[in-house]
Protein backbone atom coordinates (compact mmCIF):
# COMPACT_ATOMS: atom_id res chain seq x y z
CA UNK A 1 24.15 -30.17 21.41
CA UNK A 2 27.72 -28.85 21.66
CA UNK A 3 28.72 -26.82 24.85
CA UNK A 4 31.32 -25.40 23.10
CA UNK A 5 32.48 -23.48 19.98
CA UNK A 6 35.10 -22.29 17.90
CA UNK A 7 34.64 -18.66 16.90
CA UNK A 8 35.03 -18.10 12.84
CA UNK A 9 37.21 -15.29 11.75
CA UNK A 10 35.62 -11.73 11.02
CA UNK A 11 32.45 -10.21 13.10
CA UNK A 12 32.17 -13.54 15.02
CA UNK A 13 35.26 -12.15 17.41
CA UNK A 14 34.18 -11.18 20.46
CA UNK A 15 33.49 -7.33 20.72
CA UNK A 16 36.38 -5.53 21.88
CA UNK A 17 34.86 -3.40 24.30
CA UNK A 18 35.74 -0.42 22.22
CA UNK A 19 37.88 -2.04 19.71
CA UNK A 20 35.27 -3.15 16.97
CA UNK A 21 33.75 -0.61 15.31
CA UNK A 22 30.14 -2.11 14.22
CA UNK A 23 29.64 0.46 11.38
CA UNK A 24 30.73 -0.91 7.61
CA UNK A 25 34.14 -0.65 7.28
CA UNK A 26 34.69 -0.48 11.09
CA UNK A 27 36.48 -3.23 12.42
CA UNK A 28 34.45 -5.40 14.73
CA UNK A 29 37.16 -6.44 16.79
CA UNK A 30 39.08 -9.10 18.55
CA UNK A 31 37.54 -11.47 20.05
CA UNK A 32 37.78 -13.52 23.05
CA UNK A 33 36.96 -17.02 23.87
CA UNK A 34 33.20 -17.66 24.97
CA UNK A 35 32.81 -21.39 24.84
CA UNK A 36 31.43 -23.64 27.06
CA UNK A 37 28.37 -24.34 28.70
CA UNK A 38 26.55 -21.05 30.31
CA UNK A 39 27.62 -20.88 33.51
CA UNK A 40 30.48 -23.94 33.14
CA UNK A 41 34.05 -23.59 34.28
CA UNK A 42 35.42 -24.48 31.45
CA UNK A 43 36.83 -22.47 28.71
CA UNK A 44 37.22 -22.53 24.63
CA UNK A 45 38.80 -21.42 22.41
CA UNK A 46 38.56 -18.66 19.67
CA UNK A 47 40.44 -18.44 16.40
CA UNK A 48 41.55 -14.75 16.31
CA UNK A 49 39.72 -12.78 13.26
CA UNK A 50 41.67 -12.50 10.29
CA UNK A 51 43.72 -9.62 9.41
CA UNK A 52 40.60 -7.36 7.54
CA UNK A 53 38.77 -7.70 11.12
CA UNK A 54 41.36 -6.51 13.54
CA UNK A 55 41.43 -3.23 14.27
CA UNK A 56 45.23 -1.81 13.02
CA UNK A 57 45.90 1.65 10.94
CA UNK A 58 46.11 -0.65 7.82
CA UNK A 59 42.77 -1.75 7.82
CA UNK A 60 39.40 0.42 9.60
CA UNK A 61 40.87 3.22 11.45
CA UNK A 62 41.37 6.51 10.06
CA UNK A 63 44.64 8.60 10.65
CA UNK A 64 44.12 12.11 11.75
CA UNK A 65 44.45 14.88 9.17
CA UNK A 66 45.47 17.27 11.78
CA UNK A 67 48.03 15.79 14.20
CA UNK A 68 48.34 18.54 16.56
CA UNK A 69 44.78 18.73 16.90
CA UNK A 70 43.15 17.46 20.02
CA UNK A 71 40.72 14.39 19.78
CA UNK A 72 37.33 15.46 20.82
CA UNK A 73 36.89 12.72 23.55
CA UNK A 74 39.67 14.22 25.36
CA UNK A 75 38.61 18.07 25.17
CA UNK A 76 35.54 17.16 25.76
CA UNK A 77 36.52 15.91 29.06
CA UNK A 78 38.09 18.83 30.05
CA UNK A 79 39.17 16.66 33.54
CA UNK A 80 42.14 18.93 33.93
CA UNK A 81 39.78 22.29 34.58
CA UNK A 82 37.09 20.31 36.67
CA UNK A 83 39.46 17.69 39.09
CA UNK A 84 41.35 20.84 40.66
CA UNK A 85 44.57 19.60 38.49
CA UNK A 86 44.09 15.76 39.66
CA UNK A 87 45.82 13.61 36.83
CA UNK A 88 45.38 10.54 38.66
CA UNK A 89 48.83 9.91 40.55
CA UNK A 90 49.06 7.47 42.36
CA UNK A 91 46.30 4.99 41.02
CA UNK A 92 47.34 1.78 39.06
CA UNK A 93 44.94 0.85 35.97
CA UNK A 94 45.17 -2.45 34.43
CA UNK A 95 44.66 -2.87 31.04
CA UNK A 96 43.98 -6.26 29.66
CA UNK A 97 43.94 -6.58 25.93
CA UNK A 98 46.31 -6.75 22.86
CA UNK A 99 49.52 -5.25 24.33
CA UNK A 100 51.15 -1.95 24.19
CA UNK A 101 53.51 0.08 21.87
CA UNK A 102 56.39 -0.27 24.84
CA UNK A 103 58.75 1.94 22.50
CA UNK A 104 56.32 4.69 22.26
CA UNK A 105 57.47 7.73 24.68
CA UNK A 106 53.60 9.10 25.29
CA UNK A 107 52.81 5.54 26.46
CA UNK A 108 55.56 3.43 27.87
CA UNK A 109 56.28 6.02 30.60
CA UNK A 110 53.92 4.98 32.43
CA UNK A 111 54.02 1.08 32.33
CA UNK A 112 54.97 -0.25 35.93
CA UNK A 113 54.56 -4.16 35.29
CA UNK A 114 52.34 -6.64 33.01
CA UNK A 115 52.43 -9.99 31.91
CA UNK A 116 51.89 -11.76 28.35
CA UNK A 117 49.47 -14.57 28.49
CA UNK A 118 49.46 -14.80 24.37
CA UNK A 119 52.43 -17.07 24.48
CA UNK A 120 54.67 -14.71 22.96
CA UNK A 121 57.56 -15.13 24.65
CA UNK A 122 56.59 -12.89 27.92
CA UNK A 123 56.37 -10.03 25.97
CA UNK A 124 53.70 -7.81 26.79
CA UNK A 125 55.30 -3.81 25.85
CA UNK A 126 54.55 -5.21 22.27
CA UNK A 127 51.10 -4.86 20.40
CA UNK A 128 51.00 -6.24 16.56
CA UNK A 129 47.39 -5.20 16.72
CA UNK A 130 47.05 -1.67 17.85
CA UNK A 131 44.08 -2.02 20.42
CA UNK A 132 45.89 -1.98 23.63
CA UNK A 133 47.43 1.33 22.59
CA UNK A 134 45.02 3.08 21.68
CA UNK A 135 43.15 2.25 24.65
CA UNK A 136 46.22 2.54 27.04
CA UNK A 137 46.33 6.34 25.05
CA UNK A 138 42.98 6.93 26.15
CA UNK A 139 43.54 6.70 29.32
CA UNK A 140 46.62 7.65 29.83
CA UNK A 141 49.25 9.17 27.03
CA UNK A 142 51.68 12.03 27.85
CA UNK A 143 51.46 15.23 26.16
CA UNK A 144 54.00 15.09 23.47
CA UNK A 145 54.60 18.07 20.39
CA UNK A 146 53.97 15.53 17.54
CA UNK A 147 50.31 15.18 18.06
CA UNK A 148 47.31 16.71 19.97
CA UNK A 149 46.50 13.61 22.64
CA UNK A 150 47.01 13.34 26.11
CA UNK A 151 45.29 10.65 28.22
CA UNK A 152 42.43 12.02 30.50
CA UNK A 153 44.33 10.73 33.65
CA UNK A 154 47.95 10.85 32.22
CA UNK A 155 49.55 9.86 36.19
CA UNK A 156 48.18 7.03 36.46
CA UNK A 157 50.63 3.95 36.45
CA UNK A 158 50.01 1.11 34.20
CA UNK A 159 49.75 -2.34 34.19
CA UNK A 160 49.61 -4.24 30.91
CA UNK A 161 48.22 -8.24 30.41
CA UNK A 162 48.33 -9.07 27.23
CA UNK A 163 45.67 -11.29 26.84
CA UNK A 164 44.38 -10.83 23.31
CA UNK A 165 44.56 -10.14 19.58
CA UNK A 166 44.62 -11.20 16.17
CA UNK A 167 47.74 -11.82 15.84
CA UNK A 168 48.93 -14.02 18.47
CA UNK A 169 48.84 -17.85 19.33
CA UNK A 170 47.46 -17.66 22.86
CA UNK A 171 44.88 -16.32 25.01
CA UNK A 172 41.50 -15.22 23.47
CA UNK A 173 39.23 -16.85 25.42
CA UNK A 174 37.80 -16.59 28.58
CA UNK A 175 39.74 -18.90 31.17
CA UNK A 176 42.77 -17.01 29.87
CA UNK A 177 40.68 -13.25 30.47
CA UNK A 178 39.46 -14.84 34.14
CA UNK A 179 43.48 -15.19 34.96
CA UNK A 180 44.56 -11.95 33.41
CA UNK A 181 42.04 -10.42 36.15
CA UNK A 182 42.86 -12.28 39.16
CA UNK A 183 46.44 -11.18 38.30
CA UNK A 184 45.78 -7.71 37.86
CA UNK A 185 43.92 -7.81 41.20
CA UNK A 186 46.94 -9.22 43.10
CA UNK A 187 49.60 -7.18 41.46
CA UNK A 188 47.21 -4.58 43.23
CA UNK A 189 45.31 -2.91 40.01
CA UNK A 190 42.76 -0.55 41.42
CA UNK A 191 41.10 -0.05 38.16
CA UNK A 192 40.79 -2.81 35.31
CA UNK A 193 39.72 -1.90 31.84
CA UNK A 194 38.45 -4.84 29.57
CA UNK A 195 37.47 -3.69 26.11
CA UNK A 196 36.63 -7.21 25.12
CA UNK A 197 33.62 -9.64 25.42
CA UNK A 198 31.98 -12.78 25.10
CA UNK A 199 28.89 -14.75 24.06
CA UNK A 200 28.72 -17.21 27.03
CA UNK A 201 28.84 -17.13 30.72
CA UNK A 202 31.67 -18.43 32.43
CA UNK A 203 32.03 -19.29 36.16
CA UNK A 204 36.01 -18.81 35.88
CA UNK A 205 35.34 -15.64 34.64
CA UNK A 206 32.30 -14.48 36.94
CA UNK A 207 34.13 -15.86 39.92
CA UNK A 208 37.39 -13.10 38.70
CA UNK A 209 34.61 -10.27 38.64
CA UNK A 210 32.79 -10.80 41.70
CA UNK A 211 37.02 -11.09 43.13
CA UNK A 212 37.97 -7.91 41.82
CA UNK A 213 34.69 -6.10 43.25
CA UNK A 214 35.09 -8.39 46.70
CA UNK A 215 38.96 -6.75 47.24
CA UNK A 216 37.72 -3.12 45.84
CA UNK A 217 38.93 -2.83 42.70
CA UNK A 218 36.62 -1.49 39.83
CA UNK A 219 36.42 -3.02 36.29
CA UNK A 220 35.40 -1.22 33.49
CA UNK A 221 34.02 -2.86 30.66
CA UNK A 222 32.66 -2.36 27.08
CA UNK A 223 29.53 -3.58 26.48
CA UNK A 224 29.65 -4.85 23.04
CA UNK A 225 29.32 -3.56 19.88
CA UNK A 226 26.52 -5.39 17.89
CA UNK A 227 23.69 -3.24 18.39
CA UNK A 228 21.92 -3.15 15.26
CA UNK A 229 21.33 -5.87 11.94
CA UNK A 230 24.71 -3.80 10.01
CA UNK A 231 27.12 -4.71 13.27
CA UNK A 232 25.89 -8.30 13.92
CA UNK A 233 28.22 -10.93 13.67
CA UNK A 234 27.20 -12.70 10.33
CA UNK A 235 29.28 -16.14 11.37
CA UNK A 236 26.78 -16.59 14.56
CA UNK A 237 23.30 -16.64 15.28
CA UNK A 238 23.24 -14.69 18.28
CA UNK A 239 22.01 -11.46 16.12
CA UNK A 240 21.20 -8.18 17.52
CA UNK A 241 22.31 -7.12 21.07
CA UNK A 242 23.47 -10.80 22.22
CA UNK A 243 24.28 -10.81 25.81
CA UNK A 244 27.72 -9.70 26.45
CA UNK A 245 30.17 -11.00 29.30
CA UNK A 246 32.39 -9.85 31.69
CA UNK A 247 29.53 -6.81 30.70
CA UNK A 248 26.56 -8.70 31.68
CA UNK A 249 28.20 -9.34 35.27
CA UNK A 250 26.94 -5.86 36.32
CA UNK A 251 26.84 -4.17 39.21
CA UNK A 252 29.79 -6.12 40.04
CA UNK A 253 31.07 -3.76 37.39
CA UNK A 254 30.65 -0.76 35.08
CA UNK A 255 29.73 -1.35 31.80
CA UNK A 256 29.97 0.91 28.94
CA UNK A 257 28.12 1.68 26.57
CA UNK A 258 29.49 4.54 23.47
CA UNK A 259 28.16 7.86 22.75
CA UNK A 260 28.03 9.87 19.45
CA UNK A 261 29.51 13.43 19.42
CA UNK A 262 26.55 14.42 19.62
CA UNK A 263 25.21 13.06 22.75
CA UNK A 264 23.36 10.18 21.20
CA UNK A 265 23.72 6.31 21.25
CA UNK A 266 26.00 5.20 18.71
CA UNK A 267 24.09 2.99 16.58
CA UNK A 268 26.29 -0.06 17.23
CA UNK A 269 26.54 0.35 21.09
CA UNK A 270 24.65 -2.72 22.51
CA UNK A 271 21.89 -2.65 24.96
CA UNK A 272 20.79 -4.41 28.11
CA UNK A 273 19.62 -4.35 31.35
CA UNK A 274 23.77 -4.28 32.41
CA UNK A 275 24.47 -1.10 30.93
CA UNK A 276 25.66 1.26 33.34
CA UNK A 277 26.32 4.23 31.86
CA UNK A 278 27.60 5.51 27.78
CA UNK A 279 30.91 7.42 26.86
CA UNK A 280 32.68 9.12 23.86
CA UNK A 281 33.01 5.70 21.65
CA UNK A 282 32.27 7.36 17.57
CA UNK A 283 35.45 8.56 15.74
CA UNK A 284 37.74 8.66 18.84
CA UNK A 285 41.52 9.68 18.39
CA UNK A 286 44.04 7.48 20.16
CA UNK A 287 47.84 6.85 19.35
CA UNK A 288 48.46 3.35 17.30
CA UNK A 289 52.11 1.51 17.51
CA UNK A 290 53.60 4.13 15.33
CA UNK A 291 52.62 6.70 17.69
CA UNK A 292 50.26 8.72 15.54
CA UNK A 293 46.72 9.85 16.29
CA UNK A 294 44.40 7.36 14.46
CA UNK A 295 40.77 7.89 14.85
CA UNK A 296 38.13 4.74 15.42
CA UNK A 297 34.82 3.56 16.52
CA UNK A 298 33.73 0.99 19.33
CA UNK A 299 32.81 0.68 22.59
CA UNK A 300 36.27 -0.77 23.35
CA UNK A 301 36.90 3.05 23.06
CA UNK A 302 34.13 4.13 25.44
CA UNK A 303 35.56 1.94 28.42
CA UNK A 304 38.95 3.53 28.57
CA UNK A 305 36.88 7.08 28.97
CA UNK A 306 35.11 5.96 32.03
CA UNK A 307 38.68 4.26 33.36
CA UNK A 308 40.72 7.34 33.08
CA UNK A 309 37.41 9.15 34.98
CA UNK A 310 37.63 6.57 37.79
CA UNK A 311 41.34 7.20 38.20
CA UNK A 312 40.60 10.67 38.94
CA UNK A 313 38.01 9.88 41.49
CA UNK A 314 40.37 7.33 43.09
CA UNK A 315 43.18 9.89 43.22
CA UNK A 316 40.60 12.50 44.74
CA UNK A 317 38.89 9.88 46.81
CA UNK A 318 41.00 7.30 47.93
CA UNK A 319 39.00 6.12 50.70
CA UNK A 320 36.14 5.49 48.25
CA UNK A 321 34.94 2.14 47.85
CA UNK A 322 34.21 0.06 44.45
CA UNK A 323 30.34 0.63 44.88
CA UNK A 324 30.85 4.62 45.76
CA UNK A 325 33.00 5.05 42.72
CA UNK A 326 30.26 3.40 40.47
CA UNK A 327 27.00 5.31 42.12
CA UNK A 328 28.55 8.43 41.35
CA UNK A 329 29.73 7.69 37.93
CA UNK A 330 26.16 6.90 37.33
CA UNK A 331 24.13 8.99 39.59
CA UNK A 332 25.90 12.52 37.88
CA UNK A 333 25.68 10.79 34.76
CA UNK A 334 23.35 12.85 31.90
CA UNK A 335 20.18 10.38 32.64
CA UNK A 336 19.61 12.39 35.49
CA UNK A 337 18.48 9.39 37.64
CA UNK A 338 16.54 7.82 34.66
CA UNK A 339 17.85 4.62 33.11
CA UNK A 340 16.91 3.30 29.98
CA UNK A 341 18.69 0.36 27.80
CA UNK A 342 20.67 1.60 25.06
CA UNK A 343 22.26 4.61 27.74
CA UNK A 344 21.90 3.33 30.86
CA UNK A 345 21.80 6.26 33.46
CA UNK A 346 23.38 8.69 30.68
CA UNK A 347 26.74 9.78 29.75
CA UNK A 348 29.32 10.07 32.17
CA UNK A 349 30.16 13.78 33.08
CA UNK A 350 33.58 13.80 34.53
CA UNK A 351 32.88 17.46 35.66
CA UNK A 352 30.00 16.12 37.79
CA UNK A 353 31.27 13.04 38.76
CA UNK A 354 34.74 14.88 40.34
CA UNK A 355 32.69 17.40 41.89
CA UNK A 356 29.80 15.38 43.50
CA UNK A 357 29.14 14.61 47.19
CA UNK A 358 28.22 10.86 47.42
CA UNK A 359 25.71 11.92 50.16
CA UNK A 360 23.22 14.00 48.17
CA UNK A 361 23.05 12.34 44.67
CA UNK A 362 20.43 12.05 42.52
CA UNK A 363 18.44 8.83 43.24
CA UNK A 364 18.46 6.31 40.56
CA UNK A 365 14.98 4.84 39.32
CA UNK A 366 14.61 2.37 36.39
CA UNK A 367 15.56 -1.23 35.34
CA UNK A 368 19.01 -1.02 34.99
CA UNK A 369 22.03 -2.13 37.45
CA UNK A 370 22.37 -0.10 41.53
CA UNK A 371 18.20 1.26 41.06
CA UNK A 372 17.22 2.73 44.14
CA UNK A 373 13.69 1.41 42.74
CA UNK A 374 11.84 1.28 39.77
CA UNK A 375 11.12 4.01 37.03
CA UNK A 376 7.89 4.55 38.62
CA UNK A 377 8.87 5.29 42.25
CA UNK A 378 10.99 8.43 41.35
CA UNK A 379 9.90 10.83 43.29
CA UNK A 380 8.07 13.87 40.86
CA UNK A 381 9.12 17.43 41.75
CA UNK A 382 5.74 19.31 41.19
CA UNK A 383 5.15 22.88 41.29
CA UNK A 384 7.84 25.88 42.27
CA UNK A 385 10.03 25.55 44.61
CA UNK A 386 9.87 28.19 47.32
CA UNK A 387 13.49 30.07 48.08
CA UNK A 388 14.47 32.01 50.66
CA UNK A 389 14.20 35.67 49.96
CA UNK A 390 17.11 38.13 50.92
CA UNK A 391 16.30 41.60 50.84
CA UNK A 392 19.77 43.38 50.06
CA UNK A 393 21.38 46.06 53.08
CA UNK A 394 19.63 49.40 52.65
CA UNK A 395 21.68 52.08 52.21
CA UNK A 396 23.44 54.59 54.84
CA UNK A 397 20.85 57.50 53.74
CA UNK A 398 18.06 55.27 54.08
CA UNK A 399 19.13 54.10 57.05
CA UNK A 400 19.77 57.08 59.17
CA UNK A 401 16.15 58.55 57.66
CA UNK A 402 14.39 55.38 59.23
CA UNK A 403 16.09 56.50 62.90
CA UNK A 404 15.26 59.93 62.42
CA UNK A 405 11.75 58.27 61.99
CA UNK A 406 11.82 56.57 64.59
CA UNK A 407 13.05 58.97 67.15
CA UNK A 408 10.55 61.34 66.33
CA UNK A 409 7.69 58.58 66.45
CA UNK A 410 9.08 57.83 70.26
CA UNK A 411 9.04 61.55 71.19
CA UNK A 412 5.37 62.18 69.72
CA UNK A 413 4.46 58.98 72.11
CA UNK A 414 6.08 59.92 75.05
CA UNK A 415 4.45 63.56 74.86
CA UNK A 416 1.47 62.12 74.19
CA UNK A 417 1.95 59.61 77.45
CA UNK A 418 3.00 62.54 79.66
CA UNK A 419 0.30 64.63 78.61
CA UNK A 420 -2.62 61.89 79.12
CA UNK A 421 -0.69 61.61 82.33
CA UNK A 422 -0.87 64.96 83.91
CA UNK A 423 -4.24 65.41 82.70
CA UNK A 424 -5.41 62.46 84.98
CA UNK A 425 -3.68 63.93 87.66
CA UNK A 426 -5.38 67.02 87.59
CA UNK A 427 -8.31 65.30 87.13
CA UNK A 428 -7.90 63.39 90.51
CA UNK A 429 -6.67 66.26 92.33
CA UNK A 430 -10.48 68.20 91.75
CA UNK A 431 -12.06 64.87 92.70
CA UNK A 432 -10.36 65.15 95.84
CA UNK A 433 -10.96 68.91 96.15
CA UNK A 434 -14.52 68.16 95.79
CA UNK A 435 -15.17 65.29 98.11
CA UNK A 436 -13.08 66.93 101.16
């Protein structure tokens, strides 16, 4: 029985967390290595999927008709209205994956540092593939007059490991992913985003997760992308919803699942008991190398969402920790405390999440990762609850009427007092008349 394997070109990549698409005609992604024995150090390699699989303009994607139009992910958001201006200053956000478009002006501003572990010559402000961009736009892109997208926390400074892609000699596998983290970490990341996965467990790579969560630093991950029989990876026979890692490592991270524009599941969005919570992953804009909006589909796509989200938090919350950061993300989620498989606790609502108290959130009941207990232990809200009344201030009119009331009521007593009074008095004056 092997303990390893080489991954075939084309669906058998591992899923991007964002970057496949899973629908026909959807790329399914890059993929990274997930060889070796579950659980074993060691790690193998992956051939990189051939060029019809990766996700570039020339291929899956779809360029935007209208240029200047916002992507829907992004207004949908609407961070900018509910953070009280936060744009995430001050946070660093790692992204490891295919590169970055370092000549583009909406997305190199931003880069502070990065390494290339593809050996391509050190160069990591390159990307032949066009993932890294658009998720580095996702989360972060300047507003620009040549197209509608900004990133949802566009102050946020960058890191960039190149760790992945189609088309490079190096990297793609999970040893290489485990260093990219533990070097993102160090350089002092305080938010990773990994739209990529694997089929196998990997200490190397578990060890870099439970790291990153150890020194406070949140990853956010896709969760994979072959949720039904039309997105499964036809070279493998791992078949529908195949346990996905660094996403299966939950709660030592978040993992992401993508949501329709309409609120529901996208239909190639993976499920497990690791899924933490969904985001905008179906026909979401993002800039590509030559810095126009192209529109795709993948949970790769999702993850970046939930990053730029976390940023915000961070920049609002500094003092937060890792766990904080991730029980709010899910507890204002749309679930509304209820978990189920293909969601997890719901779609993240920046809104809620930058507005919530981490002291009174809504407790979190099901199967899925951080449950306060399960499903059946939420506590059941039954009839109406009782409110306060507040009559309003009477008015002036009504007020002086009730003291002329009242005053006359006192009067009426006291005559009534001093008369019972005398009338006693006379009373014992006759007994004493009598009696002398």
């Amino acid at each position: 029985m092997m303990t390893g394997r080489r991954y075939a070109s084309g669906l058998a990549a591992l899923v991007a967390v964002g970057v496949c698409g899973v629908l026909p005609g959807v790329a399914p992604c890059m993929s990274v290595a997930v060889s070796g024995a579950a659980g074993s150090a060691g790690g193998g390699r992956t051939t990189v999927a051939d060029d019809s699989s990766c996700t570039t303009k020339k291929d899956q994607a779809t360029l935007a008709s209208d240029q200047s139009a916002k992507p829907w992910e992004i207004s949908y958001a609407n961070t900018r209205a509910s953070s009280g201006r936060a744009t995430g200053a001050g946070v660093t956000v790692a992204i490891i994956d295919t590169g970055i478009a370092g000549g583009d002006r909406q997305l190199a501003k931003n880069v502070a540092g990065g390494q290339d572990f593809t050996n391509s010559g050190g160069k990591y402000k390159v990307d032949v593939d066009g993932h890294g961009s658009m998720v580095a736009s996702i989360i972060a892109a300047q507003p620009s007059d040549k197209n509608g997208m900004v990133g949802i926390a566009p102050g946020v400074r960058l890191l960039i490991y190149r760790e992945a892609g189609c088309n490079v000699s190096g990297g793609n596998d999970e040893a290489t992913l485990a260093k990219a983290i533990n070097a993102a970490v160090d350089a002092g990341a305080q938010v990773i985003n990994i739209s990529q996965d694997g089929y196998t467990a990997n200490a190397a790579l578990k060890a870099a997760v439970l790291n990153a969560y150890q020194k406070n630093v949140l990853i956010v991950a896709s969760a994979g992308n072959y949720g039904n029989s039309q997105a499964t990876d036809g070279n493998t026979n791992y078949g529908v919803n195949p346990v996905m890692y660094p996403a299966s490592y939950a709660p030592y991270l978040l993992a992401v699942g993508a949501a329709s524009q309409d609120g529901s599941v996208a239909v190639f969005s993976e499920t497990g008991p690791y899924v933490g919570v969904t985001a905008p992953g179906a026909n979401v804009g993002g800039i590509f190398p030559d810095g126009k909006v192209w529109y795709d589909n993948g949970t790769s796509f999702a993850a970046p969402y939930v990053a730029g989200v976390a940023a915000l938090l961070i920049e609002k919350h500094p003092s937060w920790q890792v766990g904080t950061i991730i029980r709010v993300l899910e507890a204002t989620a749309g679930g509304n405390g209820h978990w189920n498989p293909s969601q997890g606790w719901g779609e993240v609502d920046a809104a809620a999440a930058l507005s919530a108290d981490p002291d009174h959130l809504t407790g979190l009941f099901g199967a899925g990762p951080n449950a306060d207990g399960p499903a059946a232990a939420k506590p059941v809200q039954r009839g109406v609850v009782m409110v306060p009344q507040v009559n309003a201030a009477p008015a002036k009119t009504a007020v002086n009427q009730r003291k002329g009331a009242y005053i006359a009521l006192g009067t009426a007593i006291l005559i009534v007092i001093v008369a019972v009074g005398g009338m006693a008095i006379a009373r014992d004056a006759r007994r004493r008349r009598v009696t002398t």
